[in-house]
Protein backbone atom coordinates (compact mmCIF):
# COMPACT_ATOMS: atom_id res chain seq x y z
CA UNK A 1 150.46 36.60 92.48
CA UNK A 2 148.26 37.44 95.97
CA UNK A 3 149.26 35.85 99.19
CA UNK A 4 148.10 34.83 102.18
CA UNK A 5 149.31 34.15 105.84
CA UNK A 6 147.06 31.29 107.03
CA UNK A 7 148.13 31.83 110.27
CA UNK A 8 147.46 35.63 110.94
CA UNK A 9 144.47 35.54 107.72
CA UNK A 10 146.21 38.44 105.84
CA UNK A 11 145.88 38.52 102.64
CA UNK A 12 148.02 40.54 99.80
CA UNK A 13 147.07 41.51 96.60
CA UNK A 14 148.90 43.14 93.99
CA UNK A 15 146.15 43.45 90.90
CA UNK A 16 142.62 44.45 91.79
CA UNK A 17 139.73 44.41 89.44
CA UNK A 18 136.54 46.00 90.08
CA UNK A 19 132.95 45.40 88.28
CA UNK A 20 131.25 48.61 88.08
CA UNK A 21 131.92 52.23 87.75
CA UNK A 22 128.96 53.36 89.21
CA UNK A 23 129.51 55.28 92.96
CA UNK A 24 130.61 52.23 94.57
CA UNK A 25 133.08 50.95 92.01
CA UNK A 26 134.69 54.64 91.78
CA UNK A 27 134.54 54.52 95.76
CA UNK A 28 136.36 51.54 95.70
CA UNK A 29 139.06 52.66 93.28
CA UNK A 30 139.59 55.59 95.51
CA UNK A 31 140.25 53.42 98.54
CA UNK A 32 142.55 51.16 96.26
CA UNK A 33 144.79 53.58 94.77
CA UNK A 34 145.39 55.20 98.17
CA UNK A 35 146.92 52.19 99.88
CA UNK A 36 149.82 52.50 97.17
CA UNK A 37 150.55 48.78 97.19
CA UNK A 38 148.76 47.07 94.01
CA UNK A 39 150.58 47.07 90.54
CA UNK A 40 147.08 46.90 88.60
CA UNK A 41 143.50 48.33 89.49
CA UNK A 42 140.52 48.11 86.97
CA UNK A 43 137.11 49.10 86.47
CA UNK A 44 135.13 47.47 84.15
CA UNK A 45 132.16 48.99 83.25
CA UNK A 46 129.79 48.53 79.92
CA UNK A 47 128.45 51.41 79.63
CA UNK A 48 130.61 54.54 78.15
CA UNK A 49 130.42 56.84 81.21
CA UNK A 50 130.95 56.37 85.08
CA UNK A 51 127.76 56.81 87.09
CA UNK A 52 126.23 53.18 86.90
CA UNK A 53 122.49 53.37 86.37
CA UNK A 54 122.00 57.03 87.15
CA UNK A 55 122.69 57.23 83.64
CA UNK A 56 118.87 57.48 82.47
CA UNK A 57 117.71 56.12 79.99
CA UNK A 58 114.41 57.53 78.34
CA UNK A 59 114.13 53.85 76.82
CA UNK A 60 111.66 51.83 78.91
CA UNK A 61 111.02 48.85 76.91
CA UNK A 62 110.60 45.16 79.15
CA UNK A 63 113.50 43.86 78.75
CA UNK A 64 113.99 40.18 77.61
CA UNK A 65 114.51 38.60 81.16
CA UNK A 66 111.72 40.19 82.04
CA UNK A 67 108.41 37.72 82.32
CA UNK A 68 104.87 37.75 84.09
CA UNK A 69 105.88 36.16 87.25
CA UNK A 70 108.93 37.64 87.02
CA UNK A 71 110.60 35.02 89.56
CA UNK A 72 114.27 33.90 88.14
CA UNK A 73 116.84 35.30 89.50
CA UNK A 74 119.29 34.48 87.50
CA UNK A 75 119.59 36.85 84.81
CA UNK A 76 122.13 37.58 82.05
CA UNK A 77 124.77 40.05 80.32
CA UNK A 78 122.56 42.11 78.56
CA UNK A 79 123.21 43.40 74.68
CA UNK A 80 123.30 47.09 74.81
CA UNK A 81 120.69 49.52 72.90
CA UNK A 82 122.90 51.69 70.44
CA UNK A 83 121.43 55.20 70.48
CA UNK A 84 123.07 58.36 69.37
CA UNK A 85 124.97 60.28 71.94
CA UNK A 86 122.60 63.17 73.50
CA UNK A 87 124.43 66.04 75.94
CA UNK A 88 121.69 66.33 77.86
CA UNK A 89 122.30 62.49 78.86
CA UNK A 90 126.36 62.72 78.85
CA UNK A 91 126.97 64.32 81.72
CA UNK A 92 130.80 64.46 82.56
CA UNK A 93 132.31 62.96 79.54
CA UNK A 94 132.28 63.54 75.91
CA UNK A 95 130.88 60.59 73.17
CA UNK A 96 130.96 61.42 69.79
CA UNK A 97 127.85 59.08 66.95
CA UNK A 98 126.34 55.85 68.43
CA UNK A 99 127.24 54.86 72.11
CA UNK A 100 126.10 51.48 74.29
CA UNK A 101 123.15 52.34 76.71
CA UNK A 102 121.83 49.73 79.52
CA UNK A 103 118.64 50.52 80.77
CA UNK A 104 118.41 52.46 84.04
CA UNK A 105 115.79 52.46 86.56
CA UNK A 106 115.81 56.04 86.82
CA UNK A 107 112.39 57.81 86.29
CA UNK A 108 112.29 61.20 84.80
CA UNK A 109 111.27 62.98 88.16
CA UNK A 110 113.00 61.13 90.31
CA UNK A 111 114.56 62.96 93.27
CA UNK A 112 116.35 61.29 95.63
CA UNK A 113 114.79 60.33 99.13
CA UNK A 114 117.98 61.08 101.05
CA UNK A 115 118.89 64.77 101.76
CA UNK A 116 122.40 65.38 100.01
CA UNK A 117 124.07 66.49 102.93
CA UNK A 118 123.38 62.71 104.54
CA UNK A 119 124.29 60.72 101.41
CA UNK A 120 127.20 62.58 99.86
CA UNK A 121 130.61 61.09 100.10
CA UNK A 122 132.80 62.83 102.39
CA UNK A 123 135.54 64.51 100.53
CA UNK A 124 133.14 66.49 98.07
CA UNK A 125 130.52 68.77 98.92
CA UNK A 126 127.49 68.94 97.15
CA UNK A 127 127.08 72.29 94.92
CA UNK A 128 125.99 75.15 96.33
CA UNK A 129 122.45 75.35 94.30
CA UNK A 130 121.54 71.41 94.93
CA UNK A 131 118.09 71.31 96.10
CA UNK A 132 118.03 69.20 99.66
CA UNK A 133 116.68 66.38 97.86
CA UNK A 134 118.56 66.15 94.25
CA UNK A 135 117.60 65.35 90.91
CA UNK A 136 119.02 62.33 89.58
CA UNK A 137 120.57 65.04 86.83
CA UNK A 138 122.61 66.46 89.88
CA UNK A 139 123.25 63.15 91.83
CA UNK A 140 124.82 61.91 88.22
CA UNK A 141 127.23 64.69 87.95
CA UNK A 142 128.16 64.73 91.50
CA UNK A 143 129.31 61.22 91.13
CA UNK A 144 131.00 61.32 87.63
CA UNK A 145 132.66 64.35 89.52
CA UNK A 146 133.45 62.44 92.29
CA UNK A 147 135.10 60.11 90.24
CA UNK A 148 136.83 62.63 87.82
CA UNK A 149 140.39 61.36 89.86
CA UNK A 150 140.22 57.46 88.84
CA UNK A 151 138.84 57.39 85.41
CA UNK A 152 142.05 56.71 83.87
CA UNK A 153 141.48 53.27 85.64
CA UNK A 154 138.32 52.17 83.93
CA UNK A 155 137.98 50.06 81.04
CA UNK A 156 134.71 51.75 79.58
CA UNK A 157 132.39 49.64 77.19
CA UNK A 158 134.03 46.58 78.87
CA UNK A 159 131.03 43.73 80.14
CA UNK A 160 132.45 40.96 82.67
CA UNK A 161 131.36 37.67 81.32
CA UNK A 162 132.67 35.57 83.58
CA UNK A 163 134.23 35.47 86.87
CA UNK A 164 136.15 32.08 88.07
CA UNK A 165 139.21 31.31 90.17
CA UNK A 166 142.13 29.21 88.28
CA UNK A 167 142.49 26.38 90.82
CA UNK A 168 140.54 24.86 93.66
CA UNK A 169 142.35 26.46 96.37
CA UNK A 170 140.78 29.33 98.94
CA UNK A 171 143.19 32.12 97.37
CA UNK A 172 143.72 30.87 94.05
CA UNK A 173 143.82 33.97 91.34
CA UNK A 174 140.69 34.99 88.96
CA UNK A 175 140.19 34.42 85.42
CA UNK A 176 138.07 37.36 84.55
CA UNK A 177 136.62 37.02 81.02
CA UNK A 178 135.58 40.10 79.77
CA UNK A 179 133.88 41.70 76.11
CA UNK A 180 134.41 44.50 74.32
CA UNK A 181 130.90 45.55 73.42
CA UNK A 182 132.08 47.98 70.66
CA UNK A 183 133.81 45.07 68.79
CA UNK A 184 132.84 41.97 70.28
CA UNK A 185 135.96 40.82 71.11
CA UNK A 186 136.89 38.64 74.25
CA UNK A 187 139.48 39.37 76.72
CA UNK A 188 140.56 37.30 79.59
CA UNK A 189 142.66 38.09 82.62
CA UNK A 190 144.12 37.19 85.74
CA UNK A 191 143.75 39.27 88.88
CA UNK A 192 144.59 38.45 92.48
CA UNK A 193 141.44 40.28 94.39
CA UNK A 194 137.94 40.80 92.48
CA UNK A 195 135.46 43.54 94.09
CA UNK A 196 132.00 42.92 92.52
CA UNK A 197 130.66 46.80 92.43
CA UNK A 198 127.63 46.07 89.86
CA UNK A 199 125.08 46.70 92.19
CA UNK A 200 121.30 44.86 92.50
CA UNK A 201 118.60 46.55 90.44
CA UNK A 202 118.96 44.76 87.45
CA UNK A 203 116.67 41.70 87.53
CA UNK A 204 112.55 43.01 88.66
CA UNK A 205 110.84 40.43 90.95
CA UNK A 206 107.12 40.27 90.36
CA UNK A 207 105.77 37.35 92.47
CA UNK A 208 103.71 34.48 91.74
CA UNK A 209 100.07 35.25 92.57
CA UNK A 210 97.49 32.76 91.65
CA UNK A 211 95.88 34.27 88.39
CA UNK A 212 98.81 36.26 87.19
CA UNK A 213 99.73 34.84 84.58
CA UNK A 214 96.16 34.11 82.97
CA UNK A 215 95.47 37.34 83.32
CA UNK A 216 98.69 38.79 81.91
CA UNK A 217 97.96 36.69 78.68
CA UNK A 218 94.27 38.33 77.93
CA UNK A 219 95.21 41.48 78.93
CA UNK A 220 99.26 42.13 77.74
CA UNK A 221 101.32 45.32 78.81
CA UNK A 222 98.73 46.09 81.32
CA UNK A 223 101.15 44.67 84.03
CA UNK A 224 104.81 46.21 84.60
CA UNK A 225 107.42 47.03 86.92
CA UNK A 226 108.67 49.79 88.54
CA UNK A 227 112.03 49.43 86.49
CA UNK A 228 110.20 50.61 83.46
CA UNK A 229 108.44 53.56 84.79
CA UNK A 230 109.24 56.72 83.31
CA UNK A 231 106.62 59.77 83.78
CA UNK A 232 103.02 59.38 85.24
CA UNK A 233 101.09 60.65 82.27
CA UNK A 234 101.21 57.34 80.96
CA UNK A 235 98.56 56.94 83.32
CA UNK A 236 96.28 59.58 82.78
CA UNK A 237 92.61 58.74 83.66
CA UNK A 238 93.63 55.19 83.80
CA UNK A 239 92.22 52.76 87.17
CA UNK A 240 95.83 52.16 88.43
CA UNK A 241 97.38 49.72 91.41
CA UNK A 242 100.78 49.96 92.43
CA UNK A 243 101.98 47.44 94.61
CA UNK A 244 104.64 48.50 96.88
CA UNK A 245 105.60 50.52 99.30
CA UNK A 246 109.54 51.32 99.74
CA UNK A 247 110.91 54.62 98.44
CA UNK A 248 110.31 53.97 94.54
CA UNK A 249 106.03 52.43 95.30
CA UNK A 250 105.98 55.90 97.50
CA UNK A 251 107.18 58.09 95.15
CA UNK A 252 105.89 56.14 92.07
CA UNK A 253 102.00 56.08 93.43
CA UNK A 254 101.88 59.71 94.43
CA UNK A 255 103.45 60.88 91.08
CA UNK A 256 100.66 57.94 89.04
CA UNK A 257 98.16 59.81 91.54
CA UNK A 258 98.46 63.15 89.92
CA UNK A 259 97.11 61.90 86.42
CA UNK A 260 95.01 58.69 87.33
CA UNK A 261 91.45 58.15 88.09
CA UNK A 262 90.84 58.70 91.90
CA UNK A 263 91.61 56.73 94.09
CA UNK A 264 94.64 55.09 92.87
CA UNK A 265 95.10 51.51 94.84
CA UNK A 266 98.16 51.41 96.70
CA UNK A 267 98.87 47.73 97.74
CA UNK A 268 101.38 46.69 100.54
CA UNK A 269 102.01 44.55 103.18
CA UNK A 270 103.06 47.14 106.08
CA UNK A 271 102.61 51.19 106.56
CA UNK A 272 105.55 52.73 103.97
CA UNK A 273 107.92 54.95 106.67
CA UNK A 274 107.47 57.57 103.42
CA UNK A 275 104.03 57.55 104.54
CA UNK A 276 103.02 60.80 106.64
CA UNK A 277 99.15 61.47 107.12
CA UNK A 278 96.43 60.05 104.63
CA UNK A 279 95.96 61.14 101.37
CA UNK A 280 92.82 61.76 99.02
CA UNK A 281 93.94 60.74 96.29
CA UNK A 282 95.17 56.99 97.19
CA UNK A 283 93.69 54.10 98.65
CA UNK A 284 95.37 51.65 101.05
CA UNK A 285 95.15 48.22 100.81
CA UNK A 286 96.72 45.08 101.65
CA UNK A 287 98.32 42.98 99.37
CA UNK A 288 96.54 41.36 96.20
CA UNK A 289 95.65 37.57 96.66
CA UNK A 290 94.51 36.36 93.19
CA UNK A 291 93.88 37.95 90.25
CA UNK A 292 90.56 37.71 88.18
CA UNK A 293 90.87 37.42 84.36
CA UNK A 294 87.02 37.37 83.44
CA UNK A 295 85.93 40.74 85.06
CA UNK A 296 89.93 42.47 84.75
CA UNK A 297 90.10 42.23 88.61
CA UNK A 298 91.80 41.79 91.15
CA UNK A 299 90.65 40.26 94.58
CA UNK A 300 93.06 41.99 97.60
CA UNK A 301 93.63 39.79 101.21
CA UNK A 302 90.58 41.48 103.02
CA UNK A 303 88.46 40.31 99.93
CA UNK A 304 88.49 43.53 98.74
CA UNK A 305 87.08 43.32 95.01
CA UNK A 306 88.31 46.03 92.36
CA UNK A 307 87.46 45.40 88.51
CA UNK A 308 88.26 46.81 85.29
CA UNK A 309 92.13 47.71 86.28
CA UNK A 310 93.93 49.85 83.37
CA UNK A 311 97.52 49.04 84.37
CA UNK A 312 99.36 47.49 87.47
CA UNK A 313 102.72 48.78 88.20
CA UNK A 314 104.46 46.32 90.69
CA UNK A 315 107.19 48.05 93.15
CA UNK A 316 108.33 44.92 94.23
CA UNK A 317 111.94 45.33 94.43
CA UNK A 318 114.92 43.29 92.80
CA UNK A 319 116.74 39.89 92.99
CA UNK A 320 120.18 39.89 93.66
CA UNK A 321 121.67 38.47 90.32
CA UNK A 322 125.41 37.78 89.29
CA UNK A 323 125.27 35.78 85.89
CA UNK A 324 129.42 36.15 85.71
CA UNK A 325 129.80 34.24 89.02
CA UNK A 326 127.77 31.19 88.23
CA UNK A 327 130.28 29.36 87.90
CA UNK A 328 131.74 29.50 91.15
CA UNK A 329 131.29 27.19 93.74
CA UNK A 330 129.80 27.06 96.47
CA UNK A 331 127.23 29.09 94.91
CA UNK A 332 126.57 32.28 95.83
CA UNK A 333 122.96 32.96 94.03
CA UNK A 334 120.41 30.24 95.12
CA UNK A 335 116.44 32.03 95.22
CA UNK A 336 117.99 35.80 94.59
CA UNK A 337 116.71 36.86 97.76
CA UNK A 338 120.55 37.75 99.33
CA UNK A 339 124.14 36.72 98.17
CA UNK A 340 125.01 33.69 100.44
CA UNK A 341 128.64 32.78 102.08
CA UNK A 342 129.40 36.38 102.70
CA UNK A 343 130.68 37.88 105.76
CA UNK A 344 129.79 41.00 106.87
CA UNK A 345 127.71 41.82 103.90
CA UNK A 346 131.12 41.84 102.37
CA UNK A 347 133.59 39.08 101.89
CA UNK A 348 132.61 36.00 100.06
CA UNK A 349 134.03 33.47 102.96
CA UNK A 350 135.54 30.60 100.65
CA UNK A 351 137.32 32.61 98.92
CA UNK A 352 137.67 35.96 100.72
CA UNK A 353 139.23 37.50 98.00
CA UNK A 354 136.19 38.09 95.99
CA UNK A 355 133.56 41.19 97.60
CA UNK A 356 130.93 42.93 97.03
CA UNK A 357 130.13 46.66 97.91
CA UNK A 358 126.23 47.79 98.41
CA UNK A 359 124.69 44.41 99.23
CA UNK A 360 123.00 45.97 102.32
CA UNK A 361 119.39 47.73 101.86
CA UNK A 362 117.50 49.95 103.68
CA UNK A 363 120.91 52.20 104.14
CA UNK A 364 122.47 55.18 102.92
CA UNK A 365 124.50 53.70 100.41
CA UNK A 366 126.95 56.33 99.12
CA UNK A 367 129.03 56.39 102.80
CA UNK A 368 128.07 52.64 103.62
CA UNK A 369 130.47 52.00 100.43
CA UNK A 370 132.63 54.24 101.55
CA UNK A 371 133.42 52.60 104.54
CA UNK A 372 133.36 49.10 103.15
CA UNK A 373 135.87 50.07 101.02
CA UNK A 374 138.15 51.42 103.14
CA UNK A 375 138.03 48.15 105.08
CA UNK A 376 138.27 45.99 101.40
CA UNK A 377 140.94 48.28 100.37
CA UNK A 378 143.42 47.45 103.38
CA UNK A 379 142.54 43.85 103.68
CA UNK A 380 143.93 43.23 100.61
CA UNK A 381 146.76 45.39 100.90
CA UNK A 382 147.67 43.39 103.63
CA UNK A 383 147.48 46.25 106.48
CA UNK A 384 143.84 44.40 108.27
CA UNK A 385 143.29 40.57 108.86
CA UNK A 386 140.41 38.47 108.21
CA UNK A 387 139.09 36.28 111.38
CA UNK A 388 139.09 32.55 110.78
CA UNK A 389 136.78 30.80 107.88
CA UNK A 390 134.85 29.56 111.05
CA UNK A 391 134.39 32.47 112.69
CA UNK A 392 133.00 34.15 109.52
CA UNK A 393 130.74 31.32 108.77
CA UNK A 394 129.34 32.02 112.66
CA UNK A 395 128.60 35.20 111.66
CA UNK A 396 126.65 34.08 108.70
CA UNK A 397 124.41 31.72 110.59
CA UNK A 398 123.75 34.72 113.50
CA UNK A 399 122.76 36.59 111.05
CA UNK A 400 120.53 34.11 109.56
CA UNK A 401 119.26 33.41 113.17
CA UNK A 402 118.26 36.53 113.38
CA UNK A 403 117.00 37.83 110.22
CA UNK A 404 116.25 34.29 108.18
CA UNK A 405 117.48 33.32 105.20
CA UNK A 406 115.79 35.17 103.10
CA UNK A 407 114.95 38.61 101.55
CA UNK A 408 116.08 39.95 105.16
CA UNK A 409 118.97 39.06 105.14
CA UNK A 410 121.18 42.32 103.81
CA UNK A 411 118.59 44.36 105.28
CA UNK A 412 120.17 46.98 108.11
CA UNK A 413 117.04 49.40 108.77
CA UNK A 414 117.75 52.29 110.89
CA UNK A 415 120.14 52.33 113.43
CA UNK A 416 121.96 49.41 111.66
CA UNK A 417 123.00 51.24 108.86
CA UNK A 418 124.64 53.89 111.11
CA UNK A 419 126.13 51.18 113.53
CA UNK A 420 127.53 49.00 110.37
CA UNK A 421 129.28 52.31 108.97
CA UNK A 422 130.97 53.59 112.13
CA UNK A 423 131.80 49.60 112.72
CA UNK A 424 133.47 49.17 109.17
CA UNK A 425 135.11 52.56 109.95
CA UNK A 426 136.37 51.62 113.36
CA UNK A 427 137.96 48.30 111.41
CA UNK A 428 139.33 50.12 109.03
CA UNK A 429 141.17 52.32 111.02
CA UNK A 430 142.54 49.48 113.18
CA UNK A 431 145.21 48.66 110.37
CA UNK A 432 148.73 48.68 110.50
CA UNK A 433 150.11 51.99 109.46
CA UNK A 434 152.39 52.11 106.85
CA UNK A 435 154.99 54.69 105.60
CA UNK A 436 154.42 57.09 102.53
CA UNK A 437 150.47 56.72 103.34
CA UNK A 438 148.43 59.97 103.81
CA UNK A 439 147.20 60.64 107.61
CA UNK A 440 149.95 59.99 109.37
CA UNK A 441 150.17 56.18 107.34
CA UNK A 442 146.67 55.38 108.01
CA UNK A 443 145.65 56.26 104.89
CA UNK A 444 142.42 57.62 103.31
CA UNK A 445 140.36 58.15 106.63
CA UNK A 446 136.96 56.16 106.20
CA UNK A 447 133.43 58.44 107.16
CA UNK A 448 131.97 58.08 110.76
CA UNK A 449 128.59 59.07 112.09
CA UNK A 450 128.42 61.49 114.59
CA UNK A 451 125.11 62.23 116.27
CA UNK A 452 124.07 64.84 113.55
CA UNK A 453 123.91 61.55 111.19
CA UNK A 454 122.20 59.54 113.44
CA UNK A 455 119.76 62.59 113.86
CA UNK A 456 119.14 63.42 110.03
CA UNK A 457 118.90 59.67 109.44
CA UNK A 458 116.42 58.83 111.94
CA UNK A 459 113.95 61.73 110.48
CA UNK A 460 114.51 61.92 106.55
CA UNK A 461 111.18 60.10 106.12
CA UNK A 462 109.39 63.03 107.60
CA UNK A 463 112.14 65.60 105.82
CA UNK A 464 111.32 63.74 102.41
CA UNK A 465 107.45 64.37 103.16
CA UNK A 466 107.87 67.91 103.88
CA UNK A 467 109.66 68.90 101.27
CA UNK A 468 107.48 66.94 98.55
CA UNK A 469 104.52 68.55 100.22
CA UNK A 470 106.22 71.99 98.99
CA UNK A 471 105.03 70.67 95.62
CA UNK A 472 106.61 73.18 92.90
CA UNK A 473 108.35 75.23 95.69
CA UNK A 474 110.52 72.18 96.54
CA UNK A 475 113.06 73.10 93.87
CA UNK A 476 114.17 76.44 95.89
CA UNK A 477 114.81 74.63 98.96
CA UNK A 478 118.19 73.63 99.64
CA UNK A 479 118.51 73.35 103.71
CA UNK A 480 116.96 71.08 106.24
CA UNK A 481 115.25 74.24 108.25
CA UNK A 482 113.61 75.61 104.93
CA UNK A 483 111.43 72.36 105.54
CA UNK A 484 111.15 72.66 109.19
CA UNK A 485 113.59 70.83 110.55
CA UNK A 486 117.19 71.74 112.80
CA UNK A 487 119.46 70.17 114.05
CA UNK A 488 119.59 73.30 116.98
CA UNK A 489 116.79 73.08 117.63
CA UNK A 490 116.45 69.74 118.33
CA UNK A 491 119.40 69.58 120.66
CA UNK A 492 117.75 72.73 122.76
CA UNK A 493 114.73 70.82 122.92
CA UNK A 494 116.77 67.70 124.72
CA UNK A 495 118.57 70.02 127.04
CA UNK A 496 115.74 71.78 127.99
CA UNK A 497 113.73 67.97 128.25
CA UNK A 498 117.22 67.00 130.65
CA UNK A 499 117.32 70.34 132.35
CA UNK A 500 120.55 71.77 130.43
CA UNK A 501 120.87 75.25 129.18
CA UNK A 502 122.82 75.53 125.91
């Protein structure tokens, strides 16, 4: 059984489990086994390979909590679609006849819109022939080889029903009910520390414009969601809006662009940072106020008028969604916009030892886990202590002071995201040291951001619309100064600005 010191707030766990064996659950495992002081650590993942959902699937039906608004959070455990085992799709591990397969959110042409050599984790390189911006073919493998050391931890085809503590007090153990999906049979057990690794692009959000749903009844399938977007010449010739404007509406529109009538309608409320210079072939306009059934329109905010629309792909994003923690009290799911009562985007402050990796957006989230990680990993091997339940709840509220308490609230836009790593890392490394650990006993070191970071953060907008403007001659390019941009260079340029020679 865990522990605690009320006292000093340090908390001891001997069994671990973690939901997820996508990059933040294998991250997490990493962290775990290298503090050498918990008797049990598993993953529990459904699906029959590591890699979460950069496992593709080609499938892109709407799924059944899927609905036009699309505005309840609260999701489900999904049944899996059986589908023979492909090697093109099995990247890292071998399946023999029918395997389980969760849909993905993964397009066929996505590439990611972080350079590798900013979003890699920091003990394996990226190989050699990547292209700057990978395929999600090569971003799967990298990960499945990333977490080629702690497979022998997971529990594949394993789906977390339900996730309660035994008794009413703070640090009372976990009943985690679990399901075999192979044979539908239910497990439960009892673990000291639960790190929720599942991450948040499970449930679509579509909101609730006046119209929407009249006009989703006479015209059916015409509306969708980014989640179900696979290849843009289901759009050929067709009048097309995509509302949206984050990485995936970027990407999404330009791709739809290539095969739909001109101009496709891009609707958002601000200027996408993916945006660089104006393009012929898309529209700009703000965001759509109601929709017309009679005439197939659609009536934007500026009373913009557009009629006989062909398909509307929304971009909108994702609620946060943990149907195996309903039960659990206080609640940690109210609207879906964030996950409430947790403390630096990490702890759940009632009962600290539940966490959650990735909740943060508008990051780099492969070394953001990282470094969570390394700080979840030693809290709950008893090496770092936990500030007071009060002083964690302040933190909540500042942050809600600052950024509402809403959809902002796990946001960390640029520098945040570098600040929040280096301060995770900096906690991390505060721990006690303990003997037989690697390091000198500080253990597994956590990643920091030096100013190269901060640099290739602060411009991979304009790197990412560079490269893409390479069109085919993208794949060849594997460096940042193929595409114009040096790190050298830029630090001659601020010398010579300050007066420096270098």
């Amino acid at each position: 059984m865990g522990s605690i010191d009320t006292e000093m707030n340090i908390l001891k766990a001997r069994t671990v489990a973690v939901i997820g064996a996508g990059p933040s659950g294998l991250v997490a495992a990493k962290y775990l086994r290298a503090e050498k002081a918990f008797s049990k650590i598993v993953l529990f993942e459904q699906r029959s390979r590591s890699g979460g959902i950069w496992n593709y699937t080609g499938d892109h039906r709407n799924e059944d909590l899927f609905t036009i608004p699309q505005v309840d959070p609260r999701g489900k455990n999904q049944d899996p679609k059986w589908s023979s085992s492909q090697k093109t799709q099995n990247v890292g591990i071998e399946t023999d006849g029918n395997e389980p397969s969760f849909l993905s959110p993964i397009y066929d042409r996505l590439e990611t819109n972080i350079p590798h050599g900013l979003m890699g984790f920091q003990d394996l390189d990226w190989p050699q022939d990547s292209q700057l911006f990978p395929k999600h073919e090569t971003v799967l493998k990298y990960i499945q080889d990333y977490g080629a050391d702690v497979e022998d931890l997971v529990q594949f085809e394993t789906q977390v029903l339900n996730v309660e503590p035994i008794s009413t007090q703070p640090l009372s153990p976990w009943k985690v009910l679990t399901r075999d999906i192979r044979s539908d049979s239910r497990h439960e057990e009892t673990f000291d520390a639960v790190i929720v690794a599942n991450g948040h692009f499970i449930v679509p959000y579509i909101p609730d414009i006046p119209g929407i749903q009249d006009w989703n009844e006479r015209y059916p399938g015409v509306i969708t969601h980014a989640k179900y977007y696979r290849n843009p010449e289901e759009f050929k010739n067709k009048k097309v809006i995509v509302v949206g404007n984050s990485a995936s509406g970027s990407d999404i529109s330009t791709q739809i662009a290539q095969y739909s009538s001109h101009p496709l309608l891009w609707s958002s409320k601000s200027t996408s940072i993916f945006k660089v210079g104006t393009s012929s072939v898309k529209r700009e306009l703000p965001p759509i106020a109601k929709f017309l059934p009679t005439t197939r329109g659609i009536e934007f905010e500026d009373g913009t008028v557009e009629e006989e629309i062909d398909a509307i792909v929304f971009a909108t994003g994702y609620f946060y969604s943990l149907p195996f923690l309903e039960n659990v009290t206080p609640k940690l799911i109210e609207d879906g916009s964030h996950v409430q009562h947790t403390y630096q985007h990490l702890f759940y402050t009632p009962r600290p030892t539940l966490s959650f990796l990735a909740l943060p957006q508008r990051v780099i989230p492969f070394p953001l886990s990282e470094a969570q990680a390394a700080v979840v990993s030693r809290v709950y091997s008893g090496r770092l202590s936990l500030p007071s339940s009060s002083i964690m709840q302040s933190w909540e509220k500042g942050v809600i002071e600052e950024m509402g308490n809403g959809r902002n609230f796990h946001l960390l836009p640029f520098p945040k995201d570098g600040n929040y790593i280096n301060e995770m890392a900096h906690w991390a490394l505060s721990a006690t040291p303990r003997d037989g650990l690697d390091n000198d006993g500080k253990g597994k070191l956590p990643p920091i951001w030096g100013a190269w970071e901060f640099w290739c953060r602060e411009n991979f907008p304009q790197i990412r619309a560079a490269f893409g403007a390479l069109g085919e001659k993208r794949f060849a390019v594997r460096k940042l100064e193929e595409v114009g941009f040096s790190y050298e260079a830029y630090l001659r340029a601020q010398a010579k600005e300050e007066g420096k020679v270098i």
